[in-house]
Structure formats: structure tokens, C-alpha cells
N, C-alpha and C. Protein backbone atom coordinates (compact mmCIF):
# COMPACT_ATOMS: atom_id res chain seq x y z
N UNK A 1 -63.89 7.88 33.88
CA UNK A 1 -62.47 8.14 33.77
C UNK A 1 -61.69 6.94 34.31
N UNK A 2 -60.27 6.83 33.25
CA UNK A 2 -59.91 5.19 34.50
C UNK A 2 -58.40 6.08 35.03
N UNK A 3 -58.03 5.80 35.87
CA UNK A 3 -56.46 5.30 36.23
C UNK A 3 -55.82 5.28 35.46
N UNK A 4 -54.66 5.76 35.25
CA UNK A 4 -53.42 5.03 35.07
C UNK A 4 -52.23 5.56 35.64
N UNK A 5 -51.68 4.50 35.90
CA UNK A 5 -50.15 4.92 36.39
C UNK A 5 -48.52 5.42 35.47
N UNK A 6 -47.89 6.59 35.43
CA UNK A 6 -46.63 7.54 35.00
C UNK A 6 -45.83 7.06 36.33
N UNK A 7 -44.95 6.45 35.38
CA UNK A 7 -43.50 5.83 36.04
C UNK A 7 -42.26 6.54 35.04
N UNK A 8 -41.78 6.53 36.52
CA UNK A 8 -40.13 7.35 36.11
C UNK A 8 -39.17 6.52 37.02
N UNK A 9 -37.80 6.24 36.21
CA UNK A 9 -37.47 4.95 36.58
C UNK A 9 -35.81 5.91 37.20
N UNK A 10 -35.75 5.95 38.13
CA UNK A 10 -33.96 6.89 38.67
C UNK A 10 -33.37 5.60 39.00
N UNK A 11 -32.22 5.76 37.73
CA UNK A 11 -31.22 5.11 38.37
C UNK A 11 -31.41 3.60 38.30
N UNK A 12 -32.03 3.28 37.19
CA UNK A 12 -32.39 2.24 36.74
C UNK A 12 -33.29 1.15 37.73
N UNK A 13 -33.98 1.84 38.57
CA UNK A 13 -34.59 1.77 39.55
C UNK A 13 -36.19 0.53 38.62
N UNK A 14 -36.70 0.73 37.81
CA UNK A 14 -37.42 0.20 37.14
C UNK A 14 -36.89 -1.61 37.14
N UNK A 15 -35.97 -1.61 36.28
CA UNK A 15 -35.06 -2.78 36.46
C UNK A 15 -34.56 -3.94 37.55
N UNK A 16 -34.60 -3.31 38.67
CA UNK A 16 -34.62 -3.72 39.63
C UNK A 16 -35.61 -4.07 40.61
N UNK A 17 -36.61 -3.46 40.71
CA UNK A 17 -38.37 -3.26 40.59
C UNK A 17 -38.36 -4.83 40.13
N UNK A 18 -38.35 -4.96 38.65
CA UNK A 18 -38.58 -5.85 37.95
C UNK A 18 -37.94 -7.21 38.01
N UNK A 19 -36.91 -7.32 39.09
CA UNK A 19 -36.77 -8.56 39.39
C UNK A 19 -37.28 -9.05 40.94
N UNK A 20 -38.32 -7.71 41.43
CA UNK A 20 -39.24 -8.29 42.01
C UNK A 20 -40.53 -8.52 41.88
N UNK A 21 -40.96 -8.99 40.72
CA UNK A 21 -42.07 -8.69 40.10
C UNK A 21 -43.41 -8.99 40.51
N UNK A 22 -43.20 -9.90 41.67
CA UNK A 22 -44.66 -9.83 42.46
C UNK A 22 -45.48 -8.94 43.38
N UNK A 23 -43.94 -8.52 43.70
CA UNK A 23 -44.41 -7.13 44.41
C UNK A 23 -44.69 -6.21 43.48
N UNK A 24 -44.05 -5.84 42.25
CA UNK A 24 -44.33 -4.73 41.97
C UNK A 24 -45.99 -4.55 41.50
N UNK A 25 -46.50 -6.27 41.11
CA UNK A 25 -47.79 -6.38 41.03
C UNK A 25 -49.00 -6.02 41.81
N UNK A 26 -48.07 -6.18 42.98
CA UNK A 26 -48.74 -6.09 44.04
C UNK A 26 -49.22 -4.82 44.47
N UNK A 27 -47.88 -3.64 44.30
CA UNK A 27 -48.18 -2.61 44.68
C UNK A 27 -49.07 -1.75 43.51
N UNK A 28 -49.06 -1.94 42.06
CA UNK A 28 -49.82 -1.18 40.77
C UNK A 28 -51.53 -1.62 41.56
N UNK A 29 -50.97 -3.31 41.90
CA UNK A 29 -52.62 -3.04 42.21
C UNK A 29 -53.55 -2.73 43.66
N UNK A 30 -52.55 -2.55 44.62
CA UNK A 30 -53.16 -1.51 45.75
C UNK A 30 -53.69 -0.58 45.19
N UNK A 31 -52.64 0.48 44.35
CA UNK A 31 -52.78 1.59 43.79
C UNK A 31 -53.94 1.87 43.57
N UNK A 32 -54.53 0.56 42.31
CA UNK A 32 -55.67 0.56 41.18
C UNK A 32 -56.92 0.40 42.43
N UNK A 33 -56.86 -0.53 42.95
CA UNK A 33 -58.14 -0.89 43.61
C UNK A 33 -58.36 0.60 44.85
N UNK A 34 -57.24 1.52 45.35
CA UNK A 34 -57.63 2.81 46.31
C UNK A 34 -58.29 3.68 45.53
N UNK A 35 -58.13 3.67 43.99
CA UNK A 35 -58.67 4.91 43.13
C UNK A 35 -59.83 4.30 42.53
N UNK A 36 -60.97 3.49 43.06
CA UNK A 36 -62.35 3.17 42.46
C UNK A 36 -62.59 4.40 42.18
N UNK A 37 -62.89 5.18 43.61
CA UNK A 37 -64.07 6.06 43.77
C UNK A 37 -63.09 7.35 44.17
N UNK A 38 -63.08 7.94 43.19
CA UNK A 38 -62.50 8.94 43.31
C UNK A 38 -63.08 10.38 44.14
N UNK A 39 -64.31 9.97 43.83
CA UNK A 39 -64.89 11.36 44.78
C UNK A 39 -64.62 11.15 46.53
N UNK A 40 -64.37 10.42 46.63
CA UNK A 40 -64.13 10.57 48.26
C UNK A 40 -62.27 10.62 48.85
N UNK A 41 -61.50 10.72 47.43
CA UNK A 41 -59.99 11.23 47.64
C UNK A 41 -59.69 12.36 47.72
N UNK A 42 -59.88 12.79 49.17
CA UNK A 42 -59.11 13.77 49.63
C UNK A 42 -57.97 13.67 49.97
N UNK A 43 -56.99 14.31 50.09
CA UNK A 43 -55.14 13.99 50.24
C UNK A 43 -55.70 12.68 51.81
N UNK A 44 -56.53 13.57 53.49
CA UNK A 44 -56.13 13.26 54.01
C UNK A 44 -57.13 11.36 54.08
N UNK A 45 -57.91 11.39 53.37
CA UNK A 45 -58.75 9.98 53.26
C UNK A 45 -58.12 9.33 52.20
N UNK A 46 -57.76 9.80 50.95
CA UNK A 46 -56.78 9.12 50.18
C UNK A 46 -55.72 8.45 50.97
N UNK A 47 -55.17 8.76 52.13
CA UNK A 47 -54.03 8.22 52.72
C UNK A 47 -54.58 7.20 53.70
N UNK A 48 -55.50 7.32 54.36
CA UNK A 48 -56.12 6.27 55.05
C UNK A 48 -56.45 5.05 54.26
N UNK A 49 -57.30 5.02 52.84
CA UNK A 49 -57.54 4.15 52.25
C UNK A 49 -55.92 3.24 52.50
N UNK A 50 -54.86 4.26 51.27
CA UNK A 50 -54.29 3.31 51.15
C UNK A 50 -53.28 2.72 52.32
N UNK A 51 -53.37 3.42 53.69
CA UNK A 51 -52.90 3.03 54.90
C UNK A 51 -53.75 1.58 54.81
N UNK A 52 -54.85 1.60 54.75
CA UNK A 52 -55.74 0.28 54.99
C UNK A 52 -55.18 -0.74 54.12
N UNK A 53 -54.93 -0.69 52.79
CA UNK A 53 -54.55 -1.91 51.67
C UNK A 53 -53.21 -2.17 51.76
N UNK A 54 -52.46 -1.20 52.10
CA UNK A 54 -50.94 -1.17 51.97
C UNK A 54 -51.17 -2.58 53.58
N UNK A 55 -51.82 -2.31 54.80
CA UNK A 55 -51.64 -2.91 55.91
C UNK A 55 -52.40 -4.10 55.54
N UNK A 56 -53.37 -4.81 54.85
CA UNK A 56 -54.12 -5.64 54.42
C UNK A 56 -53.29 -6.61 53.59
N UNK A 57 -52.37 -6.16 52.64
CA UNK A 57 -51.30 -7.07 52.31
C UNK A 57 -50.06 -7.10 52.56
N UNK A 58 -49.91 -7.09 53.96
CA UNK A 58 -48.70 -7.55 55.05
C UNK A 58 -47.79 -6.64 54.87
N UNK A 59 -47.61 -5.33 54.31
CA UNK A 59 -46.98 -3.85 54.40
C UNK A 59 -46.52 -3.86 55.89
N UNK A 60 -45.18 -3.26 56.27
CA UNK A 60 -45.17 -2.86 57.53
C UNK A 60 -45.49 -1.75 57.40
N UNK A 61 -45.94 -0.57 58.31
CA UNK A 61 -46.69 0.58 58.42
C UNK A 61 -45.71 1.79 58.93
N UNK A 62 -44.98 2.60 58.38
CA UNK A 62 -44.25 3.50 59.25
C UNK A 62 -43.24 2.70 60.06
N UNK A 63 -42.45 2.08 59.09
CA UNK A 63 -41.44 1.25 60.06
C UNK A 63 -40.00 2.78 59.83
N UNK A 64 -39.54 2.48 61.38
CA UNK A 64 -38.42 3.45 61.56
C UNK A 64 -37.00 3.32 60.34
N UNK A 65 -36.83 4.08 60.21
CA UNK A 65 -35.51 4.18 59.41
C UNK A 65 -34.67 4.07 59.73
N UNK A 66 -34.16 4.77 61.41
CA UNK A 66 -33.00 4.94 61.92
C UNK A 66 -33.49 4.04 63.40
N UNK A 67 -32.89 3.15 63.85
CA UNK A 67 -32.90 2.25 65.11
C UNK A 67 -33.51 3.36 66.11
N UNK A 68 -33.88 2.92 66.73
CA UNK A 68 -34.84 3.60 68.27
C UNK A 68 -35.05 5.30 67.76
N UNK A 69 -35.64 5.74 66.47
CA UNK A 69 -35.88 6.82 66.62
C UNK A 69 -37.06 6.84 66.68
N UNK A 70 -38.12 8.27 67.26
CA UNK A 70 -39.87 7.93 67.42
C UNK A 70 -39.93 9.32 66.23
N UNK A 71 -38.90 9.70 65.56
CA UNK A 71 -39.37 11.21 65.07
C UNK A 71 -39.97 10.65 63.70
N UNK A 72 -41.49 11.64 63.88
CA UNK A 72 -41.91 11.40 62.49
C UNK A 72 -41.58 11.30 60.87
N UNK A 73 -40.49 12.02 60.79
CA UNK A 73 -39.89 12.30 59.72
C UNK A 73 -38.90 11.13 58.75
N UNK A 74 -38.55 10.35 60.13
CA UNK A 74 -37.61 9.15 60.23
C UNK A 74 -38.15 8.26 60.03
N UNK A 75 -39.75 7.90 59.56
CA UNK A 75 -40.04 6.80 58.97
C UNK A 75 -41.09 6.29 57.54
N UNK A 76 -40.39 5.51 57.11
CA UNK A 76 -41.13 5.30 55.93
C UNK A 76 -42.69 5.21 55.78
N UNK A 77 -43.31 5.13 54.64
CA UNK A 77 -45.24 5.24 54.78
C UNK A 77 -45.33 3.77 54.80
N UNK A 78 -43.89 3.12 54.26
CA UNK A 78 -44.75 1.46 54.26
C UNK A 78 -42.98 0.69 53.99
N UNK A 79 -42.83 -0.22 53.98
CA UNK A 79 -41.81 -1.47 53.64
C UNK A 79 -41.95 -2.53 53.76
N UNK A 80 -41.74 -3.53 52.68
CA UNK A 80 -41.82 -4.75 51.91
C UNK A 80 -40.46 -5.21 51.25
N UNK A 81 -39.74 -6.67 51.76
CA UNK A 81 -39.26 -7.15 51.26
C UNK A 81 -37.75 -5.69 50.76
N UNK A 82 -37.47 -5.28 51.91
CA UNK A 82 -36.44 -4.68 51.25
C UNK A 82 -36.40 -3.20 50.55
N UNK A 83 -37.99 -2.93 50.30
CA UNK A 83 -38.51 -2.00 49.24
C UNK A 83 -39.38 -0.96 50.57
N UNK A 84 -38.53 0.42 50.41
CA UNK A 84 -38.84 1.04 51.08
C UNK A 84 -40.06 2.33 50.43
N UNK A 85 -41.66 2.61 50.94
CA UNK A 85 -42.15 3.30 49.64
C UNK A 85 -42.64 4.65 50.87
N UNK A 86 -42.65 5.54 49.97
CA UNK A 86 -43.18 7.04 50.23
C UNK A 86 -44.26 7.55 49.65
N UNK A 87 -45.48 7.75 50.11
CA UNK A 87 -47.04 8.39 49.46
C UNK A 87 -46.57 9.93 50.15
N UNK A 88 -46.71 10.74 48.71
CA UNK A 88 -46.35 12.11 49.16
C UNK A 88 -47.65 13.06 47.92
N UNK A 89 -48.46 13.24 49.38
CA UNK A 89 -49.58 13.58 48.50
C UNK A 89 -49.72 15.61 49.27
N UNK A 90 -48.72 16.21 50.00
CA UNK A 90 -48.79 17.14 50.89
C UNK A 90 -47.93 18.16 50.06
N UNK A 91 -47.37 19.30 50.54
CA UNK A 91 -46.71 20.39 50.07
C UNK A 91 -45.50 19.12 49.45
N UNK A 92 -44.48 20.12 48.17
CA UNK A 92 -43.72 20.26 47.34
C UNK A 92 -42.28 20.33 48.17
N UNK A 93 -42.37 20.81 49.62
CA UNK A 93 -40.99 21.09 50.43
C UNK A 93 -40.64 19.84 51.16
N UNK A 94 -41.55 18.60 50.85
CA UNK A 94 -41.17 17.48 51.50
C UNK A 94 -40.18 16.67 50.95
N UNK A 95 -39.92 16.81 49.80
CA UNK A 95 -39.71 16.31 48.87
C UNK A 95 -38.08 15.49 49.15
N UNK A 96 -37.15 16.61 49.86
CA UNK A 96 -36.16 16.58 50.12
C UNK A 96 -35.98 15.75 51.62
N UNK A 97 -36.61 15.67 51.65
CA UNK A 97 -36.79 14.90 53.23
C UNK A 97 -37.33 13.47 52.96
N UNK A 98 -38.27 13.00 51.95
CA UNK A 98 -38.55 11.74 51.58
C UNK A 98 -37.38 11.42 50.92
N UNK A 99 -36.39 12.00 50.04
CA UNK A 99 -35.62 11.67 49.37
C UNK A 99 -34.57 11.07 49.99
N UNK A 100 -34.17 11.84 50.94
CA UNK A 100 -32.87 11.74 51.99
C UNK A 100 -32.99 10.01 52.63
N UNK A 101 -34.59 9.92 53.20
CA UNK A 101 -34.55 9.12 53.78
C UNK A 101 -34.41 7.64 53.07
N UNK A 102 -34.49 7.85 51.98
CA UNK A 102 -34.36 6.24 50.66
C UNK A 102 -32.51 6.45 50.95
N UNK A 103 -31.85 7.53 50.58
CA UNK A 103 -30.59 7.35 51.00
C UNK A 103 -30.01 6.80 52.10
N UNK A 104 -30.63 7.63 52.74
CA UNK A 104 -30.00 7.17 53.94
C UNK A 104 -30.32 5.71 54.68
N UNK A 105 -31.07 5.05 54.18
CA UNK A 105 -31.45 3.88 54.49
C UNK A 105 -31.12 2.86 53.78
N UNK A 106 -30.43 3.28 52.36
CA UNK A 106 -29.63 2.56 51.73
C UNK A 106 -27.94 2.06 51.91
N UNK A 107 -27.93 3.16 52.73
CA UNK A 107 -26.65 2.90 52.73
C UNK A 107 -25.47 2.82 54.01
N UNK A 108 -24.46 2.90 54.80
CA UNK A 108 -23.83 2.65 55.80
C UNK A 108 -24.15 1.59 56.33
N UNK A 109 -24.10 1.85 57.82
CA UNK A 109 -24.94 0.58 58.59
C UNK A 109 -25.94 0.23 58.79
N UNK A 110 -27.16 1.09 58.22
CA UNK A 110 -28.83 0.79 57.94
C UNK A 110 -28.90 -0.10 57.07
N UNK A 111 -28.47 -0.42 55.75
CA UNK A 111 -28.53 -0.77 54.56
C UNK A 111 -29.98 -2.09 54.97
N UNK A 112 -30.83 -1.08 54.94
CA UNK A 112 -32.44 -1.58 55.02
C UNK A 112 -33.33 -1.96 53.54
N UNK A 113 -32.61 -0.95 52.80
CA UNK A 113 -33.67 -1.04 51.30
C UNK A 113 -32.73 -1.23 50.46
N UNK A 114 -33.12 -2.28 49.32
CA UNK A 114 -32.48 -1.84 48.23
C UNK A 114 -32.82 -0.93 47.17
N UNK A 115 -33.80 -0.27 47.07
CA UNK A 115 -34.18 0.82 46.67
C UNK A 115 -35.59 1.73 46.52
N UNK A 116 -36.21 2.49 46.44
CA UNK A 116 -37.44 2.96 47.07
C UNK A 116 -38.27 3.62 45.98
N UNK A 117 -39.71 3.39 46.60
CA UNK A 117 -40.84 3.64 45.63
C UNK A 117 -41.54 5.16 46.56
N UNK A 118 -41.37 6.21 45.16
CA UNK A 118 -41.96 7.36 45.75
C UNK A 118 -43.50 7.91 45.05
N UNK A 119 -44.21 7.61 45.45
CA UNK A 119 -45.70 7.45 45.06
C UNK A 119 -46.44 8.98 44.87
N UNK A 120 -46.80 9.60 44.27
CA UNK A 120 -47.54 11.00 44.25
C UNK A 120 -48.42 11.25 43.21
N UNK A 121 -48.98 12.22 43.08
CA UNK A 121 -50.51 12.24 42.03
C UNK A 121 -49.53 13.27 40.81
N UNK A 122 -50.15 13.07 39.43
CA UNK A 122 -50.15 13.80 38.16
C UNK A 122 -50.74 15.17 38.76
N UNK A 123 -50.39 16.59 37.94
CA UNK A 123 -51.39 17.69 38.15
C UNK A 123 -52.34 17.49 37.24
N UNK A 124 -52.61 16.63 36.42
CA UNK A 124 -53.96 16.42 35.95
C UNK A 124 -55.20 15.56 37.04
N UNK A 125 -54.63 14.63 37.84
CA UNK A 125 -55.45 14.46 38.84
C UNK A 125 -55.64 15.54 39.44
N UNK A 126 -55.00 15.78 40.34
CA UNK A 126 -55.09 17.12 41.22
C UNK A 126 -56.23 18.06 40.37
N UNK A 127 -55.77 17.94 39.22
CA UNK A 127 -57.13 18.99 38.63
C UNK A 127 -58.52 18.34 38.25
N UNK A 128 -58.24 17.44 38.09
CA UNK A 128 -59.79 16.42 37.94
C UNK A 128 -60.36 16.36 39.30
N UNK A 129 -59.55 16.22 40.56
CA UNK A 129 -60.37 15.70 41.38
C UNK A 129 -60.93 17.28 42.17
N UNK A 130 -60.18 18.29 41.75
CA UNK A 130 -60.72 19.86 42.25
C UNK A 130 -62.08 20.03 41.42
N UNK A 131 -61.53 19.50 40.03
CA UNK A 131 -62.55 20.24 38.99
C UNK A 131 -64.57 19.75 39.24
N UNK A 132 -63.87 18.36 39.08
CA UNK A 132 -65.06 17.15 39.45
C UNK A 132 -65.39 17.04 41.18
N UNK A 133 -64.99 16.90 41.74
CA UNK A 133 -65.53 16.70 43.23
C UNK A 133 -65.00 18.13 44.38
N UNK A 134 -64.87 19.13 44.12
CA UNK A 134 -64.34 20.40 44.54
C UNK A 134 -63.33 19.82 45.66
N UNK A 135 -62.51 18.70 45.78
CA UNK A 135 -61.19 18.21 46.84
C UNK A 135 -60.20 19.06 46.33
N UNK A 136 -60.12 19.88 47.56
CA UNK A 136 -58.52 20.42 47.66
C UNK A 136 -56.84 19.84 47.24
N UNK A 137 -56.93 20.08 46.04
CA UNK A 137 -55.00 19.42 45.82
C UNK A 137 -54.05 20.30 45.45
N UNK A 138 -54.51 21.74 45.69
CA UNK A 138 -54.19 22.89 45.81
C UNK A 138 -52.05 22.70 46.37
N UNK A 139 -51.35 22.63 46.08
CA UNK A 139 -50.11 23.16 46.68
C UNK A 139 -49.52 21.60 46.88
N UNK A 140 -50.07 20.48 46.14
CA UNK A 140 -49.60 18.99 46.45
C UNK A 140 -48.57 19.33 45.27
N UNK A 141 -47.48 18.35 45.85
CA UNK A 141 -46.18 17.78 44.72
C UNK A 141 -47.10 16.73 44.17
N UNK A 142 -46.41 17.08 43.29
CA UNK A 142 -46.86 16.60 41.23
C UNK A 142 -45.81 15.55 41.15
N UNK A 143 -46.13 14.70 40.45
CA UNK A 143 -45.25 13.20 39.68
C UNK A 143 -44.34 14.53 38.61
N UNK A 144 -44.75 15.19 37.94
CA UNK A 144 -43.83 16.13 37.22
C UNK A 144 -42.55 17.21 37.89
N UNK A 145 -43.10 17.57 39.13
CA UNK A 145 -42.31 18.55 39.69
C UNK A 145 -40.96 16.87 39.86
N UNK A 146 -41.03 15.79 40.78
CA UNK A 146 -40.38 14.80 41.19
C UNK A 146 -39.29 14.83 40.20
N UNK A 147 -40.29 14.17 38.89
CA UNK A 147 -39.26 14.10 37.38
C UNK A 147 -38.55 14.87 37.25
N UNK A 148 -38.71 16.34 36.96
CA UNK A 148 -37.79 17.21 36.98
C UNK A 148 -36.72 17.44 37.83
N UNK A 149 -36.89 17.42 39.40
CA UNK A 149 -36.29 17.93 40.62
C UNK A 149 -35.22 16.43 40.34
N UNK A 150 -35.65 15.31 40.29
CA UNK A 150 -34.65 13.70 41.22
C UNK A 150 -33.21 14.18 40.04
N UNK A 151 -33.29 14.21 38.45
CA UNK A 151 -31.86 14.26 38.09
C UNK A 151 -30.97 15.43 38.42
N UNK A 152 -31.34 16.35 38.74
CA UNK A 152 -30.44 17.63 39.59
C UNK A 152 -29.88 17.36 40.92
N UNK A 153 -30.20 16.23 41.80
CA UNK A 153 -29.34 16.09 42.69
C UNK A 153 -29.01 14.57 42.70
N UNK A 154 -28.95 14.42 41.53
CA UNK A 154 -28.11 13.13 41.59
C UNK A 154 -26.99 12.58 42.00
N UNK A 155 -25.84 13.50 42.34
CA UNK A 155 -25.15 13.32 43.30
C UNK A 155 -25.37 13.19 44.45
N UNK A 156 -26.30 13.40 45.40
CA UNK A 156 -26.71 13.25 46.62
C UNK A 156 -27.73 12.06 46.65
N UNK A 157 -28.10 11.62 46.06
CA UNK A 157 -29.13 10.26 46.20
C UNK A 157 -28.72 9.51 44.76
N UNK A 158 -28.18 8.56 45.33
CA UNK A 158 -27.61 7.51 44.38
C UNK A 158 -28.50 6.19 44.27
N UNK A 159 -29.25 5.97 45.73
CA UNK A 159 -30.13 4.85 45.61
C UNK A 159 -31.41 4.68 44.11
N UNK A 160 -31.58 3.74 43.49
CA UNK A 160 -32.82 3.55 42.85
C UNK A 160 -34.12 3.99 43.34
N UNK A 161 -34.61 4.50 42.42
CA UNK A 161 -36.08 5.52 42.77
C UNK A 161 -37.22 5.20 42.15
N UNK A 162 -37.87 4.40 42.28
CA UNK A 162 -39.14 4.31 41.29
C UNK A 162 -40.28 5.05 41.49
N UNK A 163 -40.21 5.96 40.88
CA UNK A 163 -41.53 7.50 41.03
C UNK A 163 -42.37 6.42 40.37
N UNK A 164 -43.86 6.87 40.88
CA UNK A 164 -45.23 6.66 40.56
C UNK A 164 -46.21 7.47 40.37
N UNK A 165 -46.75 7.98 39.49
CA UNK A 165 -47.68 9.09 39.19
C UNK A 165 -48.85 8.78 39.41
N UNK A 166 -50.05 8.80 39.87
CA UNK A 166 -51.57 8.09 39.78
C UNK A 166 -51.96 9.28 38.64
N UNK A 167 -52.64 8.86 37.65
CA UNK A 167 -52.86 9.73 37.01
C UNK A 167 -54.15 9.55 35.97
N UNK A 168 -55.04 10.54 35.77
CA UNK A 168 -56.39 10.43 34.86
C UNK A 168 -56.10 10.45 33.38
């Protein structure tokens, strides 16, 4: 089975992506090279891998969002050059809380990102990797639920969004 990556572009978020184009190279191919071996992606080792590659090519790691805060919630999974990204491989109720934080870091006196990459699996993975290696992806947000949910509150998050699907 290979990889491939479902992109959804908010807010012309793609476009902008694309006039950083080394990064964006950069990040398709973290992506590609964490999903060799799929039998050993479990949500919580899937995240370690790509904790390891994301930190291997000079990623900052959980950098804070908001000045001197330590709360977990308040910081990104990774940032590069401006580009703030979110791996949301856990329940469906996070969703609103990764979202907030691309806003809110876009804009007032943070103005940290110019716009953010939100990373999550297809439910066809999720079902390949239950079906084929019995890994739990039971109750994970879907690249589809994202698509659907980001244009309904488009008034509340105006920043550029580049969804990423990993997908079989």
C-alpha cells in the first residue's frame, strides 16, 4: 500500500504554502518517510516518530503560543519559519482548540504565524491500520470531519489553514 497525502487548502492557505516551497517540501516529506512502516503506527508512537523527524530537521518542538505560558494547550506540535503546524491524531473535540490557537497566534500582538498546517489521518487509514495491524484509531478526527467542520466557522478563524490528510 503507498501513502498519499489529501490537502484542503482554507483560505487560500495552499497559495501561500507555495511561496514557501521548500518547506512545504520539506514537510510532504517528513510525512512520507514517518509512514514506511505502518504496522508500528499507533496514534501514541506515530507521534513520537514524527516528534523525532519534525526535531531532526530544525522544527522547534511545542514552542509556546502565548509569552510565558507552561499550559499544554497553548502550544503548537512544531514551528518553522513562521508556519505554525498541528498533528491531531486524538478525539474529534480538539479540534476547536487547535483551531483557535492558529488564530490566535496570527493575529494582535502575537502575530507569530503567517498561517498554519493542521495534519490528521483519512478514515480510510484509520481503517487500514485497525483492519491490517489491529491499532486502535477508534474515535480519531478524520481529514474529512476537518473539511467539513473549517468552512462553518469561518468567521471565527480567518488565518490560512493548510489541512493534511495521510491517507492509503
Amino acid at each position: 500500500m503507498s501513502i498519499r497525502l489529501k490537502k484542503f487548502s482554507y483560505r487560500y492557505a495552499e497559495e501561500v504554502f507555495n511561496a514557501k516551497l521548500g518547506i512545504k517540501n520539506e514537510l510532504e516529506d517528513i510525512l512520507y518517510d514517518c509512514t514506511k512502516d505502518l504496522s508500528v503506527l499507533s496514534r501514541p508512537e506515530f507521534n513520537k516518530i514524527l516528534d523525532a523527524e519534525f526535531k531532526k530537521r530544525g522544527w522547534l518542538c511545542q514552542p509556546q503560543v502565548f509569552d510565558n505560558d507552561d499550559d499544554a494547550y497553548a502550544r503548537f506540535d512544531f514551528m518553522k519559519d513562521r508556519i505554525g503546524v498541528e498533528v491531531q491524531f486524538g478525539h474529534a473535540s480538539f479540534i476547536g482548540i487547535d483551531l483557535l490557537k492558529f488564530q490566535v497566534a496570527s493575529y494582535s500582538g502575537l502575530d507569530s504565524i503567517d498561517f498554519g498546517i493542521y495534519i490528521t489521518t483519512t478514515k480510510a487509514f484509520q481503517k487500514h491500520l485497525k483492519n491490517t495491524y489491529g491499532l486502535k484509531w477508534e474515535g480519531s478526527l478524520s481529514f474529512e470531519k476537518v473539511t467539513r467542520y473549517l468552512p462553518h466557522i469561518r468567521s471565527a478563524i480567518q488565518i490560512p489553514i493548510y489541512v493534511i490528510g495521510i491517507d492509503i
